[in-house]
PDB file of N, CA and C in Angstrom:
ATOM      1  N   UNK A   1       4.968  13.979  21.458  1.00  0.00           N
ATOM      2  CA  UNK A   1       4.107  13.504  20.399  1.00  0.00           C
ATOM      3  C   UNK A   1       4.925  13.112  19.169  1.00  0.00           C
ATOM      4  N   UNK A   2       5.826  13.354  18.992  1.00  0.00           N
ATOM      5  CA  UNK A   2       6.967  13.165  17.841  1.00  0.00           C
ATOM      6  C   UNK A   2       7.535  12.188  17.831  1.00  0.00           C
ATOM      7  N   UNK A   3       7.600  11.239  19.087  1.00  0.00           N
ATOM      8  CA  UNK A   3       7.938  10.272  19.520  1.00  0.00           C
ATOM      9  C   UNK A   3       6.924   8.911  18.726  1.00  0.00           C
ATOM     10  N   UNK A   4       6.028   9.392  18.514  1.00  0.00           N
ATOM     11  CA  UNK A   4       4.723   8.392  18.308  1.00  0.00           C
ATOM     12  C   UNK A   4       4.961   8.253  16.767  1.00  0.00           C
ATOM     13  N   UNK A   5       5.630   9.072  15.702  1.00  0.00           N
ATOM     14  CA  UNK A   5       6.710   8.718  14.786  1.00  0.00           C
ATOM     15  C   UNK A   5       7.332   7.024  14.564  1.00  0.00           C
ATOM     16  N   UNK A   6       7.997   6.787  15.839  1.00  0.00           N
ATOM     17  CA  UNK A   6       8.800   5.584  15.556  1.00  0.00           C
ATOM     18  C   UNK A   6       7.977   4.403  15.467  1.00  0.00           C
ATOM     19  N   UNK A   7       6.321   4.558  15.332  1.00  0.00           N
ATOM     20  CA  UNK A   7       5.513   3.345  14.989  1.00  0.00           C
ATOM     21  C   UNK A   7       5.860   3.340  13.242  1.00  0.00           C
ATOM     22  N   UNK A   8       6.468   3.933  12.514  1.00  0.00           N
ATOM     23  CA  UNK A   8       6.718   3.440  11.678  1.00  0.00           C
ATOM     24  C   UNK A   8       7.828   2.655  11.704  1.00  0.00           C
ATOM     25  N   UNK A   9       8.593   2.289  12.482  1.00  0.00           N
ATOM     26  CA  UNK A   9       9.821   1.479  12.468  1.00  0.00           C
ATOM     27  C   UNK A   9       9.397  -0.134  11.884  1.00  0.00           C
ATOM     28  N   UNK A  10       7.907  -0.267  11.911  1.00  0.00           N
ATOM     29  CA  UNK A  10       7.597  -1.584  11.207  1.00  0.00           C
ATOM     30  C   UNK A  10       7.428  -1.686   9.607  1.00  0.00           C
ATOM     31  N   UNK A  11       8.143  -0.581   9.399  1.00  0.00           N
ATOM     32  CA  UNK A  11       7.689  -0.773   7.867  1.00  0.00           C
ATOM     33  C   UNK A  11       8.809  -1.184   7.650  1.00  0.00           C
ATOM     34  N   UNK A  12      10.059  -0.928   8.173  1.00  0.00           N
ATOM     35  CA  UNK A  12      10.730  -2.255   7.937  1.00  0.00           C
ATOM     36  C   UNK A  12      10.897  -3.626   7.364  1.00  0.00           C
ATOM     37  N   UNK A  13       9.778  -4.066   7.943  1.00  0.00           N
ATOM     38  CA  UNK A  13       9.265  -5.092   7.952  1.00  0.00           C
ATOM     39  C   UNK A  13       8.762  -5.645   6.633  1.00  0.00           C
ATOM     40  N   UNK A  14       8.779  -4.700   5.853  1.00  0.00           N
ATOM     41  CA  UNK A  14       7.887  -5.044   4.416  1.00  0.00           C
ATOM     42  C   UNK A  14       8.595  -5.040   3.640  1.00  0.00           C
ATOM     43  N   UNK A  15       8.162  -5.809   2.587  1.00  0.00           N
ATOM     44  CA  UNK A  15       8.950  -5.537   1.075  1.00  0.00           C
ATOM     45  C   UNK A  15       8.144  -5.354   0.029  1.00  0.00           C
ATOM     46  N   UNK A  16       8.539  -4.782  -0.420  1.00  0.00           N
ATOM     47  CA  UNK A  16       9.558  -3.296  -0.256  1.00  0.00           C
ATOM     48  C   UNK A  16       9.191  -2.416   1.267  1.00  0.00           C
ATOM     49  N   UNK A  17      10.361  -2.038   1.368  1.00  0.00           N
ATOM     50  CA  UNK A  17       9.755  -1.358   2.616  1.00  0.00           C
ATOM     51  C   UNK A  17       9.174  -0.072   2.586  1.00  0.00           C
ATOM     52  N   UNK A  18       8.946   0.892   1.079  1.00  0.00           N
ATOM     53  CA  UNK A  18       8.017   1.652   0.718  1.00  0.00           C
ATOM     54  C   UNK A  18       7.401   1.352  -0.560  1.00  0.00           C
ATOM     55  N   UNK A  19       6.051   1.134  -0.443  1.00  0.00           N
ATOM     56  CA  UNK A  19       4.811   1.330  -1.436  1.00  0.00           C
ATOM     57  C   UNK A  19       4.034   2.444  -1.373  1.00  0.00           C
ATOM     58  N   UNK A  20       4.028   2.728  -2.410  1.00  0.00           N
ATOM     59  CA  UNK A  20       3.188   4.072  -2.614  1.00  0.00           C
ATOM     60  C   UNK A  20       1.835   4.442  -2.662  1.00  0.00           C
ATOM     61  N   UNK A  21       1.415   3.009  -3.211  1.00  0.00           N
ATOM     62  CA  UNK A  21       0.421   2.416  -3.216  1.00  0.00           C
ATOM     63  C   UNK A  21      -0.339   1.509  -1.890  1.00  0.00           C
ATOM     64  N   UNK A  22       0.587   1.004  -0.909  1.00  0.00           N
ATOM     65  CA  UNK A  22       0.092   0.322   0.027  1.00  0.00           C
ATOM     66  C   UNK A  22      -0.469   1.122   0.989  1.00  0.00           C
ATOM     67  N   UNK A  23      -1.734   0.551   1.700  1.00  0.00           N
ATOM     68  CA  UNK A  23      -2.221   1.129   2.739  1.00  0.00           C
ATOM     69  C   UNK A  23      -1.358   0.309   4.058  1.00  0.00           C
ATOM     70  N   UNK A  24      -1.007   1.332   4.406  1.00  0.00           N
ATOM     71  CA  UNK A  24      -0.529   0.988   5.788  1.00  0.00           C
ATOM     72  C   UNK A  24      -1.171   0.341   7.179  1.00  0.00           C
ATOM     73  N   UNK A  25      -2.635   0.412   7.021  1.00  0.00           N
ATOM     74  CA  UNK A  25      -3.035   0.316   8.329  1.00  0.00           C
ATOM     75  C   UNK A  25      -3.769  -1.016   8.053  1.00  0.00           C
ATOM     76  N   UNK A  26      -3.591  -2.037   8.745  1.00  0.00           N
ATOM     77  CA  UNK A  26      -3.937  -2.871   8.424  1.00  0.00           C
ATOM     78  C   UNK A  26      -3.007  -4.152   7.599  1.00  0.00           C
ATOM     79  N   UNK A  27      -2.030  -3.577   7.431  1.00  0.00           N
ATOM     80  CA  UNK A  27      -0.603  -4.289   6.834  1.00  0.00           C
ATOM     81  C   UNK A  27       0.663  -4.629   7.970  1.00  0.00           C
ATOM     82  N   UNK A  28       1.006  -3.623   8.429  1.00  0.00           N
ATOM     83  CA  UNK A  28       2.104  -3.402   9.177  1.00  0.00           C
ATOM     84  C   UNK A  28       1.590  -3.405  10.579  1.00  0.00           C
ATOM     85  N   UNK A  29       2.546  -4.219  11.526  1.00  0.00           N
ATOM     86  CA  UNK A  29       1.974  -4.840  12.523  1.00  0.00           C
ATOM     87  C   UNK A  29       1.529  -3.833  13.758  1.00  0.00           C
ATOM     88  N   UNK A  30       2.349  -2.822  14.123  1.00  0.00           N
ATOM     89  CA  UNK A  30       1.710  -1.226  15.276  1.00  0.00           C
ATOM     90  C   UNK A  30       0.836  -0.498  14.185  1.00  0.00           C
ATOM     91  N   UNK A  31       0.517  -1.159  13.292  1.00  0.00           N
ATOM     92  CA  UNK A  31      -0.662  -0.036  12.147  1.00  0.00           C
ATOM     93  C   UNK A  31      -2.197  -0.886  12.262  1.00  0.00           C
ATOM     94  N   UNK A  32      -2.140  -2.445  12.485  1.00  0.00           N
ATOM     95  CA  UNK A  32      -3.352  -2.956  12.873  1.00  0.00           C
ATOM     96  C   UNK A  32      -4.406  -2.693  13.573  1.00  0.00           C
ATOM     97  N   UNK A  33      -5.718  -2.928  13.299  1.00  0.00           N
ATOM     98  CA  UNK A  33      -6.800  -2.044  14.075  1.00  0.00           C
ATOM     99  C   UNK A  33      -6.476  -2.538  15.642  1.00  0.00           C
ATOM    100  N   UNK A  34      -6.203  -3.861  15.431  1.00  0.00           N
ATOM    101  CA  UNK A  34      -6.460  -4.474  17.146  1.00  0.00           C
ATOM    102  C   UNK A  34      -5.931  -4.062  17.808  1.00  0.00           C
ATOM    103  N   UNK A  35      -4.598  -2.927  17.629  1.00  0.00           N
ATOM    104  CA  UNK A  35      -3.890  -2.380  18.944  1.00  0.00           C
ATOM    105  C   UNK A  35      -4.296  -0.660  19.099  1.00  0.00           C
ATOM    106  N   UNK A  36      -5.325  -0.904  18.400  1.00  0.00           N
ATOM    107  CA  UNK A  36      -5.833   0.550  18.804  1.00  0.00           C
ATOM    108  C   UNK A  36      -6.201   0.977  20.193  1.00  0.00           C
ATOM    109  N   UNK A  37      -6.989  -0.334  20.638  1.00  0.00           N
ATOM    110  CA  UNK A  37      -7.255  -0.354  21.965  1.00  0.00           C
ATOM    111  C   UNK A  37      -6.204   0.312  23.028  1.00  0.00           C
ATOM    112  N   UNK A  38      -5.171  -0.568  22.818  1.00  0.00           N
ATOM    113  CA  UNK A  38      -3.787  -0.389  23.279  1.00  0.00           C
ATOM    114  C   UNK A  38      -3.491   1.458  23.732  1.00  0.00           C
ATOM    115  N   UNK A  39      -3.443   1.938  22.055  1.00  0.00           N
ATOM    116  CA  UNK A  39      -3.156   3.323  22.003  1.00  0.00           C
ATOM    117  C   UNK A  39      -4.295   3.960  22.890  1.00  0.00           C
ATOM    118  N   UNK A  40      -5.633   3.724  22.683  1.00  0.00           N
ATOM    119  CA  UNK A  40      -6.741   4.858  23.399  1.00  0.00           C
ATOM    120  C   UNK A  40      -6.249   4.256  24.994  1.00  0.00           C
ATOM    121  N   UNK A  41      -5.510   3.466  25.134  1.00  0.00           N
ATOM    122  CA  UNK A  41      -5.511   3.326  27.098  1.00  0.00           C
ATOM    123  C   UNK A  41      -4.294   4.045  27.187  1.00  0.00           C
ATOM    124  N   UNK A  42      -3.317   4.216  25.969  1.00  0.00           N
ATOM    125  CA  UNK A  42      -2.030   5.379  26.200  1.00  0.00           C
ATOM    126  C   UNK A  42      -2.502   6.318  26.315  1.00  0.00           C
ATOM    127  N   UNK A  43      -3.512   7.036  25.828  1.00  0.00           N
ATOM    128  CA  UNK A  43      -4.169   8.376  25.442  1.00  0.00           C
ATOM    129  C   UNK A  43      -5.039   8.668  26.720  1.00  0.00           C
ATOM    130  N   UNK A  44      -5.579   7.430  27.835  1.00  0.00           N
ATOM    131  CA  UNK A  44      -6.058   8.066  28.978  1.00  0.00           C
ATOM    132  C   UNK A  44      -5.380   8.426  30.014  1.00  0.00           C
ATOM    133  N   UNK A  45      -4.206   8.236  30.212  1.00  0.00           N
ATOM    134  CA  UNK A  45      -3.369   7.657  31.340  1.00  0.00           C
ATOM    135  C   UNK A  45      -1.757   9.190  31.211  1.00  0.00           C
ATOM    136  N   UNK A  46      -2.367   9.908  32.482  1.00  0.00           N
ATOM    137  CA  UNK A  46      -1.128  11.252  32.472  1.00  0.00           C
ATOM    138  C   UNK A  46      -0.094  11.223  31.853  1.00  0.00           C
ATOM    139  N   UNK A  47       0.610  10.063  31.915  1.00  0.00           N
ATOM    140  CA  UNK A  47       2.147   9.907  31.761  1.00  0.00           C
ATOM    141  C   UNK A  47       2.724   9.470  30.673  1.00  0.00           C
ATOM    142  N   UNK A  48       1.393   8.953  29.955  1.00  0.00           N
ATOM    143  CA  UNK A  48       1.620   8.146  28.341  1.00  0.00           C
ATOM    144  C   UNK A  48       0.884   8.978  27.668  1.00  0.00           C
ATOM    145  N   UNK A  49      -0.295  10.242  27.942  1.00  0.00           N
ATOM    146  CA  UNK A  49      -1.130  10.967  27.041  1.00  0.00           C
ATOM    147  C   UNK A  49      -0.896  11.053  25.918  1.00  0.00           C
ATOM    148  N   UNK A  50       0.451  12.184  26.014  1.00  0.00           N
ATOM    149  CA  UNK A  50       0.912  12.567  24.697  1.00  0.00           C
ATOM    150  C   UNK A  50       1.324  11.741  23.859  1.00  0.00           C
ATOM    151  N   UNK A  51       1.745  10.295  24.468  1.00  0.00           N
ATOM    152  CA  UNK A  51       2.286  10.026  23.229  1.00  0.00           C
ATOM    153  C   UNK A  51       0.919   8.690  22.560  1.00  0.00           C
ATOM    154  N   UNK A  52      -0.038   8.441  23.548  1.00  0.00           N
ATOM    155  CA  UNK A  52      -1.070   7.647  22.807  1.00  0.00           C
ATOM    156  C   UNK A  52      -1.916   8.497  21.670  1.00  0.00           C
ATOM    157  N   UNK A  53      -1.978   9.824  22.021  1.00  0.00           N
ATOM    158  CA  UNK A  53      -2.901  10.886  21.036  1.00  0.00           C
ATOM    159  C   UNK A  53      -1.858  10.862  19.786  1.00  0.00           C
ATOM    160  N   UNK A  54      -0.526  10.742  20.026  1.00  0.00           N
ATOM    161  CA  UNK A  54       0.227  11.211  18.812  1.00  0.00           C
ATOM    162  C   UNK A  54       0.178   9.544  18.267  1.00  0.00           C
ATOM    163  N   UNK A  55       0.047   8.435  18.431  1.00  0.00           N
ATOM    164  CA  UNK A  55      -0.161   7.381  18.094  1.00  0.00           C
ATOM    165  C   UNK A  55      -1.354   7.147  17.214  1.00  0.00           C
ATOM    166  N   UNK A  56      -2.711   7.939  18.132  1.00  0.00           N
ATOM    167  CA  UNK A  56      -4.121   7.856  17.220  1.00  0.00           C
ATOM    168  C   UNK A  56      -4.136   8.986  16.431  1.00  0.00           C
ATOM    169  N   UNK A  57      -3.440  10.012  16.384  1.00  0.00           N
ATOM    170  CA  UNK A  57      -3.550  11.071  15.274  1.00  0.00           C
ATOM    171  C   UNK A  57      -2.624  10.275  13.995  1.00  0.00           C
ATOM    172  N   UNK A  58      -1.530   9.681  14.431  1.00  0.00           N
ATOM    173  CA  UNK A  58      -0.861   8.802  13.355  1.00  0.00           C
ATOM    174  C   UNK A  58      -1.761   8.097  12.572  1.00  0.00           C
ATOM    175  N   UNK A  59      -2.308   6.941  13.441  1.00  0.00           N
ATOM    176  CA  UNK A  59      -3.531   6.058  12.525  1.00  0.00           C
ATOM    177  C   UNK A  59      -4.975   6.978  11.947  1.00  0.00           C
ATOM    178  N   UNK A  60      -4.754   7.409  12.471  1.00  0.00           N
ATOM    179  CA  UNK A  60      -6.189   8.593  11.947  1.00  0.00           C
ATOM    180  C   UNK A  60      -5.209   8.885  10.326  1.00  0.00           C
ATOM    181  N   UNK A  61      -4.187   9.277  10.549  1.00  0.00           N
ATOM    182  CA  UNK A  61      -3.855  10.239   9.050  1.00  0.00           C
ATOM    183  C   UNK A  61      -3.813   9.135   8.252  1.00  0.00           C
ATOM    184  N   UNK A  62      -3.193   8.244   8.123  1.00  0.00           N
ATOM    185  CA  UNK A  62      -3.073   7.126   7.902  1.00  0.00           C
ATOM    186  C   UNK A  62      -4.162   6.091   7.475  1.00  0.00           C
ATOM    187  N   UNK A  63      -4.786   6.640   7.854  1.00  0.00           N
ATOM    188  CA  UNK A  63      -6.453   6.197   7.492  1.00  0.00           C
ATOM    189  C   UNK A  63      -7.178   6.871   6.482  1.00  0.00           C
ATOM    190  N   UNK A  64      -7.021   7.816   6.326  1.00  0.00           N
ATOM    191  CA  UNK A  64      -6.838   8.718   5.525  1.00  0.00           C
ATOM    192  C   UNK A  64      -6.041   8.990   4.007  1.00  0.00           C
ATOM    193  N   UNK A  65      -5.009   8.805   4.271  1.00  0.00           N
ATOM    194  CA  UNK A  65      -3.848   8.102   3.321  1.00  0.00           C
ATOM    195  C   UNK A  65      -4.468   7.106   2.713  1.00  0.00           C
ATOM    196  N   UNK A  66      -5.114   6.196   3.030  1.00  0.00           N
ATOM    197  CA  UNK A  66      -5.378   5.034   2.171  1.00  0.00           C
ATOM    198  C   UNK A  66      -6.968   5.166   1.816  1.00  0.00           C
ATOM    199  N   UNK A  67      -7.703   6.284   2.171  1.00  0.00           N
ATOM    200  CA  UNK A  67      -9.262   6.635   1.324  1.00  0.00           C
ATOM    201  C   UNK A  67      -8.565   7.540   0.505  1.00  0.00           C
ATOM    202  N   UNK A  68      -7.503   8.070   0.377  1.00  0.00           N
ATOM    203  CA  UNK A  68      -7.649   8.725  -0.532  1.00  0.00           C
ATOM    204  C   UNK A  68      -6.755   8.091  -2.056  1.00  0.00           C
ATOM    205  N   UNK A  69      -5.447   7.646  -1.558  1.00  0.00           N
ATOM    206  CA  UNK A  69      -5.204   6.544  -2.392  1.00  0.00           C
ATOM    207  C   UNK A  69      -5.788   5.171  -2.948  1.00  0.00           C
ATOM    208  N   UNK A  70      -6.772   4.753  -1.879  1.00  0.00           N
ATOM    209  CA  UNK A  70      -7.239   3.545  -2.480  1.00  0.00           C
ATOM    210  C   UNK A  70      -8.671   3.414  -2.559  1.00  0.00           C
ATOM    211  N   UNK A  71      -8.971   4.247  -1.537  1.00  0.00           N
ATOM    212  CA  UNK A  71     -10.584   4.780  -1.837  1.00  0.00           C
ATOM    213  C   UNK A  71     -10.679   3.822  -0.346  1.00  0.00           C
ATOM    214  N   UNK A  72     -10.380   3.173   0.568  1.00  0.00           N
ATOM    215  CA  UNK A  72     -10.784   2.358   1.326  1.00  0.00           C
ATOM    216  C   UNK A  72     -10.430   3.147   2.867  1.00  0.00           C
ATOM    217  N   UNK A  73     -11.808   3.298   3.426  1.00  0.00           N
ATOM    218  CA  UNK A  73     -11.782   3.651   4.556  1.00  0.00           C
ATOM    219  C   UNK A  73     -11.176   2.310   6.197  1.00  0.00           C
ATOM    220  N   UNK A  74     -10.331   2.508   7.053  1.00  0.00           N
ATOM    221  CA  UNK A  74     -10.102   1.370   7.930  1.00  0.00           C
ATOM    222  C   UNK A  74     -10.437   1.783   9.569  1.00  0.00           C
ATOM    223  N   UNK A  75     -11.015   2.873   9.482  1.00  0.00           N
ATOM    224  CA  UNK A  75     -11.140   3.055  11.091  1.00  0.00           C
ATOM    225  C   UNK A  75     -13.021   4.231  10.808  1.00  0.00           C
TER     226      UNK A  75
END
């Protein structure tokens, strides 16, 4: 599940590559709603379980992170 961590490797991607202020989900490209799908078929499947749950517990917190910083709910 610790593994499901390196979906932040897209923040990279940003500039700055930390905002304190930015909501993540919905910005950064493995943080988009549309590959959620993706993650809940990691999360059914024996061999990928752990690491699709540690993927949707990521976007879950993360979702979270940004109602409470920005007031805006994304999932």
């Amino acid at each position: 599940m610790l593994s499901a961590m390196l979906i932040d490797i897209d923040h990279i991607l940003a500039n700055p590559i930390f905002d304190p202020n930015r909501c993540s989900v919905g910005y950064h490209p493995l943080h988009e709603p549309l590959v959620l799908p993706i993650y809940f078929l990691l999360a059914g499947y024996s061999k990928t379980r752990y690491l699709g749950i540690g993927l949707l517990i990521h976007i879950l917190l993360d979702s979270v992170d940004c109602q409470i910083t920005n007031g805006v709910w994304f999932i």
